[in-house]
C-alpha atoms as a PDB file:
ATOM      1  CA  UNK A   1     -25.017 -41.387 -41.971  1.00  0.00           C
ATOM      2  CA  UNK A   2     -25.783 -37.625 -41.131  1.00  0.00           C
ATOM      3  CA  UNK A   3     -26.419 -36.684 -38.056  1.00  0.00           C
ATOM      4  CA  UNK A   4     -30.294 -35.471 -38.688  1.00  0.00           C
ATOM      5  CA  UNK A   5     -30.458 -39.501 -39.556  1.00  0.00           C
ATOM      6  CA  UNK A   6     -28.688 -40.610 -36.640  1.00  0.00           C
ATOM      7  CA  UNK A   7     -30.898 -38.383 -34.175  1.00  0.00           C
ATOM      8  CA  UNK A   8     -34.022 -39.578 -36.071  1.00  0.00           C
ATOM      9  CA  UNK A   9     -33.272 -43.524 -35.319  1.00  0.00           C
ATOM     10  CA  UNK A  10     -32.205 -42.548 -31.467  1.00  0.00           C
ATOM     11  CA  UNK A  11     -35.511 -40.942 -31.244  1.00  0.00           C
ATOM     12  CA  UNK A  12     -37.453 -43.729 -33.253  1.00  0.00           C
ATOM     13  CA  UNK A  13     -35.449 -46.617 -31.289  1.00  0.00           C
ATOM     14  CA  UNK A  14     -34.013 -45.775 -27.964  1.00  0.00           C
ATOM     15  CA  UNK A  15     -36.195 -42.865 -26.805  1.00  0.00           C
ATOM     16  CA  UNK A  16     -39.426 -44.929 -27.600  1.00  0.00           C
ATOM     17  CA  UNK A  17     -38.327 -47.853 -25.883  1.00  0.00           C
ATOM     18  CA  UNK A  18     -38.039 -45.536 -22.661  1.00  0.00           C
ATOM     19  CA  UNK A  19     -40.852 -44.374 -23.282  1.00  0.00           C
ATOM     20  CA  UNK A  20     -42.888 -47.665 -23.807  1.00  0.00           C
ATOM     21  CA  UNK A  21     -45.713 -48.128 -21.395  1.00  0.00           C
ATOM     22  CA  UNK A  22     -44.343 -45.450 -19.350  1.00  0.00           C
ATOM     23  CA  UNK A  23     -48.033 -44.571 -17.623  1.00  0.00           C
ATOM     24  CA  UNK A  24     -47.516 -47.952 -15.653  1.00  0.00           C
ATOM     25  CA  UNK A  25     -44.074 -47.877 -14.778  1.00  0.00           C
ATOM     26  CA  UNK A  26     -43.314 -44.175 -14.094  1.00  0.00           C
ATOM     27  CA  UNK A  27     -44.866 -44.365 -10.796  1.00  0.00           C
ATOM     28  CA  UNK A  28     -42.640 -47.164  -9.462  1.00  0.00           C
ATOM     29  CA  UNK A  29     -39.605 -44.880 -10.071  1.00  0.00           C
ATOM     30  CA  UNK A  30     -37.805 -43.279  -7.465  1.00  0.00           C
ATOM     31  CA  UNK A  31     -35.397 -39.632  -7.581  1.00  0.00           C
ATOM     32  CA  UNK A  32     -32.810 -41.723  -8.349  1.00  0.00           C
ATOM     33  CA  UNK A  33     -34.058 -43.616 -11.618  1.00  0.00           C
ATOM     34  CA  UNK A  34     -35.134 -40.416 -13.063  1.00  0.00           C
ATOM     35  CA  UNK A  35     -31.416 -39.343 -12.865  1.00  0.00           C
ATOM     36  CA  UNK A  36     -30.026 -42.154 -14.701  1.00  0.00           C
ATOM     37  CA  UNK A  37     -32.735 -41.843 -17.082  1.00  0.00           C
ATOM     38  CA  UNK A  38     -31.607 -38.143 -17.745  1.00  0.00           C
ATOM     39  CA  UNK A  39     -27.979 -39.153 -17.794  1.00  0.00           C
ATOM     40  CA  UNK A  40     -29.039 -41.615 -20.319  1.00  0.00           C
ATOM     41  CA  UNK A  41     -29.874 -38.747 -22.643  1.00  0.00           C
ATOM     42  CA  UNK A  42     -27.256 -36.484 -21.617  1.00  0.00           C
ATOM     43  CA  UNK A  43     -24.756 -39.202 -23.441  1.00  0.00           C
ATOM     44  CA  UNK A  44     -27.380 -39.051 -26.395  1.00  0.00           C
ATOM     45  CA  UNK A  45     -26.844 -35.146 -26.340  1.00  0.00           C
ATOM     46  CA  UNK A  46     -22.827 -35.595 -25.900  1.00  0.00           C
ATOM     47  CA  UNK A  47     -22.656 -37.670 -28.881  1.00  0.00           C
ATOM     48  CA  UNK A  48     -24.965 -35.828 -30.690  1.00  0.00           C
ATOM     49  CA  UNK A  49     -27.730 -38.653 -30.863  1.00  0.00           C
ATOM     50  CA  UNK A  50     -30.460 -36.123 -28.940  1.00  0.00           C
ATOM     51  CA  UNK A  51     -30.420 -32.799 -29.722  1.00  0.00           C
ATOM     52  CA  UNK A  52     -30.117 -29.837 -26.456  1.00  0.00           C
ATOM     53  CA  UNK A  53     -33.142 -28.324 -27.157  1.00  0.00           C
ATOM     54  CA  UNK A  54     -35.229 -31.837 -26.824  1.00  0.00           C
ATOM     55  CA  UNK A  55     -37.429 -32.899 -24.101  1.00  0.00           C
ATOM     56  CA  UNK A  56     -36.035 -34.489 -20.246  1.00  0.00           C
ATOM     57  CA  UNK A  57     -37.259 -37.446 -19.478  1.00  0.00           C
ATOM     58  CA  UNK A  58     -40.113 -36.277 -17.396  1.00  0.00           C
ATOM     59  CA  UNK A  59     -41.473 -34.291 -20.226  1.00  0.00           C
ATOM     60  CA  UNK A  60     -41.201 -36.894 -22.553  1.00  0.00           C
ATOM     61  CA  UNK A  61     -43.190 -39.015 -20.109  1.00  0.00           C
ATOM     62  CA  UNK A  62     -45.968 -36.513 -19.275  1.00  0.00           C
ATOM     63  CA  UNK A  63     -46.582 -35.860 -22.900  1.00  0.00           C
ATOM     64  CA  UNK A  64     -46.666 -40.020 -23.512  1.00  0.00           C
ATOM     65  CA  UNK A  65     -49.315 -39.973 -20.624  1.00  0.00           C
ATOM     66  CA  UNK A  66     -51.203 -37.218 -22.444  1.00  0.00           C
ATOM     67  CA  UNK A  67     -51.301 -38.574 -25.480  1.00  0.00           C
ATOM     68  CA  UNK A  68     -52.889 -42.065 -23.973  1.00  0.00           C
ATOM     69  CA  UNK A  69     -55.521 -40.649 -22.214  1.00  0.00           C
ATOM     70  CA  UNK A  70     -56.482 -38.380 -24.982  1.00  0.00           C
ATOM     71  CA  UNK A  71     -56.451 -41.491 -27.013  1.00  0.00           C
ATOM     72  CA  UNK A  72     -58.608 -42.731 -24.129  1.00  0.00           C
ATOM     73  CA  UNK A  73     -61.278 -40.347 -24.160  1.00  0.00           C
ATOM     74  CA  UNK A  74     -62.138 -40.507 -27.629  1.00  0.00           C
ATOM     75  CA  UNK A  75     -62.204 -43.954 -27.900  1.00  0.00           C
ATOM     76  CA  UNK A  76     -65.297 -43.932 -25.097  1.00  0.00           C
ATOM     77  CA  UNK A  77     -66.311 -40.796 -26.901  1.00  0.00           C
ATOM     78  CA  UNK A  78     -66.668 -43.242 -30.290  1.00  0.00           C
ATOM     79  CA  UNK A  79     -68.498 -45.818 -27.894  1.00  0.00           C
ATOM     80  CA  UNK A  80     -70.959 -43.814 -26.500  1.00  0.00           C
ATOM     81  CA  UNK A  81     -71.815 -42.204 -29.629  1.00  0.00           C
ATOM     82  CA  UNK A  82     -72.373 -45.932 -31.167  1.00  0.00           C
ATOM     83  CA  UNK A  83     -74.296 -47.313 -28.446  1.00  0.00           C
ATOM     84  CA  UNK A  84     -76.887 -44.571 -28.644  1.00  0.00           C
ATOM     85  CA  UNK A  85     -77.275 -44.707 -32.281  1.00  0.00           C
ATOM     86  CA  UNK A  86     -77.926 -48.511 -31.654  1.00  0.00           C
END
């Protein structure tokens, strides 16, 4: 395999399981498990499994937590617009 493959199932596999269900966890995390979280990557980056110019942890978080709320939003968005068409 390439290394554009390889990259893609780190990202697909590893970083999403990190990532899974992050908005409840993240809070519970102290200095210290954000460190070995971003040393966890920086072995991805040394063996060219996560690219340099990727997201940190954090960031990958913070979008994840964006992207749920969003997701949210327009799901009560949907509701609302139902209920008063009803």
């Amino acid at each position: 395999m390439d290394d554009a493959q390889l990259q893609l199932i780190y990202r697909a596999i590893v970083i999403a399981k990190l990532i899974y269900a992050s908005s409840s966890w993240c809070g519970f995390t102290s200095a210290s498990d954000r460190q070995r979280f971003e040393g966890f990557l920086r072995r991805g980056r040394r063996y060219s499994l996560y690219p340099a110019n990727q997201a940190t942890i954090v960031q990958l978080i913070a979008k994840a937590d964006e992207t749920l709320f969003i997701t949210s939003d327009i799901i009560c968005m949907c509701k609302v617009a139902i209920s008063t068409v009803l």
